[in-house]
C-alpha atoms as a PDB file:
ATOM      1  CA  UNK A   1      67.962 -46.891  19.848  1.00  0.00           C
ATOM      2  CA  UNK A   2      65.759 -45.009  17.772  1.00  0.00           C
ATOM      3  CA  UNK A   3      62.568 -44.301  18.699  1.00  0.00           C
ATOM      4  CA  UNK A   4      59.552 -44.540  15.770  1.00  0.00           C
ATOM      5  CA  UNK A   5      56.293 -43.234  16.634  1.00  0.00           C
ATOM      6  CA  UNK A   6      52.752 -44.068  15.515  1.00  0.00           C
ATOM      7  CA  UNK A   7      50.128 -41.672  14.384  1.00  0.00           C
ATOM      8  CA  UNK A   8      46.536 -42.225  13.440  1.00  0.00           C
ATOM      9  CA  UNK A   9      43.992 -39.789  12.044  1.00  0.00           C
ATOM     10  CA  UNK A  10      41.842 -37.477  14.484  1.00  0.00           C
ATOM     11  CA  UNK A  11      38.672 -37.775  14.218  1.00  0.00           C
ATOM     12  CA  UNK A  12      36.954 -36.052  11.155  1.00  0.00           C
ATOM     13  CA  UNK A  13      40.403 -35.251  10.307  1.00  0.00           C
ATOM     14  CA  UNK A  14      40.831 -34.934   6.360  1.00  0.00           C
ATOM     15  CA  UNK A  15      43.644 -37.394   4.967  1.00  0.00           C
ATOM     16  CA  UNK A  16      45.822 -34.304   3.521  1.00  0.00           C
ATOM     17  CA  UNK A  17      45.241 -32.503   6.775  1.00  0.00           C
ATOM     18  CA  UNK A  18      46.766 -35.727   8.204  1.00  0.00           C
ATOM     19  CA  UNK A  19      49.773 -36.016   6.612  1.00  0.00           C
ATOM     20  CA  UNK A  20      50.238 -32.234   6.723  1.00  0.00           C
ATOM     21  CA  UNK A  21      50.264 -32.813  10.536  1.00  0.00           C
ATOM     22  CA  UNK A  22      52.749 -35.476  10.643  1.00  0.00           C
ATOM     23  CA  UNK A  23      55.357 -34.029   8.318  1.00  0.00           C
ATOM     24  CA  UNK A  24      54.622 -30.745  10.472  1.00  0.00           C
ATOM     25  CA  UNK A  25      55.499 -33.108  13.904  1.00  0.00           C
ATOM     26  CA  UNK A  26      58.920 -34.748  12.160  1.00  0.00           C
ATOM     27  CA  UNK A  27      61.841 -32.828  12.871  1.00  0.00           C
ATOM     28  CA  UNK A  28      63.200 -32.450   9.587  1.00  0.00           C
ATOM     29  CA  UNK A  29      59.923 -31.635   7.374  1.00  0.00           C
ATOM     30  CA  UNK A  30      61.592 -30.231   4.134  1.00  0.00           C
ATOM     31  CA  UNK A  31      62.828 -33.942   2.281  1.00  0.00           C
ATOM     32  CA  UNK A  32      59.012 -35.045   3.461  1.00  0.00           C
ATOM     33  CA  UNK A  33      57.094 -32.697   1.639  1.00  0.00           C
ATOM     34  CA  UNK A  34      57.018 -34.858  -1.387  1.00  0.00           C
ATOM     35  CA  UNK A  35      55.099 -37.410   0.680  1.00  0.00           C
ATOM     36  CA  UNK A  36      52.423 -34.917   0.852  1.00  0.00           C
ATOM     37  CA  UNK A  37      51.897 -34.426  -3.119  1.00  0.00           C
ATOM     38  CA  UNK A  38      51.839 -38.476  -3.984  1.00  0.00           C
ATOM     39  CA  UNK A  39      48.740 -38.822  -1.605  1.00  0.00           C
ATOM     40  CA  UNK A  40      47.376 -36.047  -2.785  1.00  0.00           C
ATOM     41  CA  UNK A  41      47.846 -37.975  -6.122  1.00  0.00           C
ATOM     42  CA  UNK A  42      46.623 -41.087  -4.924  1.00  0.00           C
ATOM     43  CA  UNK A  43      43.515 -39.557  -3.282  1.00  0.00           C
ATOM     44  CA  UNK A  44      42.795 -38.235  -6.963  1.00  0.00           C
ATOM     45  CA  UNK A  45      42.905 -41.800  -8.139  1.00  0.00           C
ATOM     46  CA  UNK A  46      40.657 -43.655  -5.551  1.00  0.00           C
ATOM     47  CA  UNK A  47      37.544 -40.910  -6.867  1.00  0.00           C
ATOM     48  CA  UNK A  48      36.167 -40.372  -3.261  1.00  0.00           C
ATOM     49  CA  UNK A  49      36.469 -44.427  -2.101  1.00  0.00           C
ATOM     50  CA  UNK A  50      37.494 -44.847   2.059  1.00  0.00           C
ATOM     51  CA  UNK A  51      40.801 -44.443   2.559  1.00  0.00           C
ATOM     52  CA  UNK A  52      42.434 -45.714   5.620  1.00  0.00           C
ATOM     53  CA  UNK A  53      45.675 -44.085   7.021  1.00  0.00           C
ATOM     54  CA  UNK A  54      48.506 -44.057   9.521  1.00  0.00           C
ATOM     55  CA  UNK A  55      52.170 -43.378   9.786  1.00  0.00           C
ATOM     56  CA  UNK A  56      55.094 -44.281  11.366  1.00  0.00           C
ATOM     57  CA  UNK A  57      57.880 -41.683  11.358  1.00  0.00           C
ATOM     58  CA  UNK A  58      61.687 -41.440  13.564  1.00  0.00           C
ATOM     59  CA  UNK A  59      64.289 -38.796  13.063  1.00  0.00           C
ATOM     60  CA  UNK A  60      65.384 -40.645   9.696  1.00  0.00           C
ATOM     61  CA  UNK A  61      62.336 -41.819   8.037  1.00  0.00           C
ATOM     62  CA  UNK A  62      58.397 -40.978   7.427  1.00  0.00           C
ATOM     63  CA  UNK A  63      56.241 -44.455   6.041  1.00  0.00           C
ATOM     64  CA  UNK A  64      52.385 -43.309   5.364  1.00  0.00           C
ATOM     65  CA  UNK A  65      50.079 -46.457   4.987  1.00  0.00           C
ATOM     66  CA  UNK A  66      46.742 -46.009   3.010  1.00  0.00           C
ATOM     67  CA  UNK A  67      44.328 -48.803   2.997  1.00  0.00           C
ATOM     68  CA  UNK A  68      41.546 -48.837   0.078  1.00  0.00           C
ATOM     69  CA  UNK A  69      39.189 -51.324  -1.319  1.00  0.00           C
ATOM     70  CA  UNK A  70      38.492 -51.553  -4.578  1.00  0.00           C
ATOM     71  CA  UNK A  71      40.241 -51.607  -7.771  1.00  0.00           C
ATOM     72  CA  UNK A  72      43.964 -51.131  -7.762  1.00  0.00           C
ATOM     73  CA  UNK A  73      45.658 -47.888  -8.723  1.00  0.00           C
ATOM     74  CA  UNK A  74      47.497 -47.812 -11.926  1.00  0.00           C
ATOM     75  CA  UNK A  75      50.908 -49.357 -11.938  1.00  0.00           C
ATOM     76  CA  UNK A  76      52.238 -46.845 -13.806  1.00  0.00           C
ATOM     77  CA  UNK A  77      51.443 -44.267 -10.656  1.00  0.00           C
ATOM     78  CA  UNK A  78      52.626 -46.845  -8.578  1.00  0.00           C
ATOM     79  CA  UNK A  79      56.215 -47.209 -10.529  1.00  0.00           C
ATOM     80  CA  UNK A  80      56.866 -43.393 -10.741  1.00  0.00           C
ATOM     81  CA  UNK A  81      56.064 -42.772  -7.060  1.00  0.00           C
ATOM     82  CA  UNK A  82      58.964 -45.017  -6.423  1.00  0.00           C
ATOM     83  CA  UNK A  83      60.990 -42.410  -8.545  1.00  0.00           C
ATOM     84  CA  UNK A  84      60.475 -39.744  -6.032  1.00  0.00           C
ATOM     85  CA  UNK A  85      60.062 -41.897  -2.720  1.00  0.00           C
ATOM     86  CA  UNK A  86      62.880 -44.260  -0.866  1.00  0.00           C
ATOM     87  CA  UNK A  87      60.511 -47.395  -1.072  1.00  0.00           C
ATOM     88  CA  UNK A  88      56.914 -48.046  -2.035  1.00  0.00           C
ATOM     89  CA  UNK A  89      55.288 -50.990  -1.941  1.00  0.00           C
ATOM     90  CA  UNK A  90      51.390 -51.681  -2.879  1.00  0.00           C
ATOM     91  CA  UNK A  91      49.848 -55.335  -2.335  1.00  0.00           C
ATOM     92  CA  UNK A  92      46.566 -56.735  -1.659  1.00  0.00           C
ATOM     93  CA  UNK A  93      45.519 -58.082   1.488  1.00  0.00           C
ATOM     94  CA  UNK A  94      42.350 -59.453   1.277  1.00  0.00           C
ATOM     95  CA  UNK A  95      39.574 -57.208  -0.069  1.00  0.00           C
ATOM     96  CA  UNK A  96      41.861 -54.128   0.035  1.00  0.00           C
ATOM     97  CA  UNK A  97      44.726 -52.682  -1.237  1.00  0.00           C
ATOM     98  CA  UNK A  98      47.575 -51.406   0.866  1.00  0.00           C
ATOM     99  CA  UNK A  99      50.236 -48.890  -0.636  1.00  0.00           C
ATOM    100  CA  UNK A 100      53.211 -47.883   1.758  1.00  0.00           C
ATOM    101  CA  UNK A 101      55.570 -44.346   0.778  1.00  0.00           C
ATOM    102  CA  UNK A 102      58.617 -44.229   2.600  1.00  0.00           C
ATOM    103  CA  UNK A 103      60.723 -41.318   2.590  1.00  0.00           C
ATOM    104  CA  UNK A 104      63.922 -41.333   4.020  1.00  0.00           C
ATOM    105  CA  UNK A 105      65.707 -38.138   5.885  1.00  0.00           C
ATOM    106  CA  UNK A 106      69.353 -37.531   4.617  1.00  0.00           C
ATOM    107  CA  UNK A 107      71.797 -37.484   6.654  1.00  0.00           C
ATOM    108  CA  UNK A 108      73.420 -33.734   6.969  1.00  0.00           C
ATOM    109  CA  UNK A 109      75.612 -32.678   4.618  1.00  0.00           C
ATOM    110  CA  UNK A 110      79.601 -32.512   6.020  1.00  0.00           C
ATOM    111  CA  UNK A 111      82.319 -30.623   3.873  1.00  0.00           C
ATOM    112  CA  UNK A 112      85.783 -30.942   4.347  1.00  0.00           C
ATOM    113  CA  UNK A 113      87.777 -27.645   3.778  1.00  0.00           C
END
């Protein structure tokens, strides 16, 4: 059974100093990375509005969750972060806006010889 564990923000903690620290906990951080630039990205498009976060990560897969009210980001952001990402989906629920990346870990690579 795999396990999936929850993380929330510390206190004060910056959101890119929140993700850093969850790709840093997952056991296989290198196909996660990219996680790390489309917030970034997406933090660049809210201009300074509240963000909430989480994330729910297991040995094969990292989902972070950001919550924002507001206006919606552009779709066009939206479309291309799916390009780079495993599954993204953005919705409104109520008065916000919810956008989930998920990035899948590969499985290792086997060779025959």
């Amino acid at each position: 059974m795999m396990k999936i564990e929850t993380y929330i923000p510390e206190e004060d903690e910056e959101a890119l100093d929140f993700v850093h620290r969850v790709i840093d906990l997952q056991p296989d951080r290198v196909p996660l990375r990219i996680i790390e630039q489309l917030v970034e990205i997406v933090l660049g498009e809210l201009k300074g509005r509240d963000c909430l976060m989480s994330a729910e990560g297991s040995e094969k897969f990292l989902t972070v969750t950001m919550r924002h009210g507001g206006r919606a980001i552009d779709d066009r952001l939206v479309w291309v972060m799916g390009d780079h990402t495993d599954r993204i989906e953005y919705h409104p629920e109520g008065d916000e806006w919810v956008l989930s990346i998920r990035r899948d870990v590969p499985p290792p690579f086997v060779s025959r010889r």
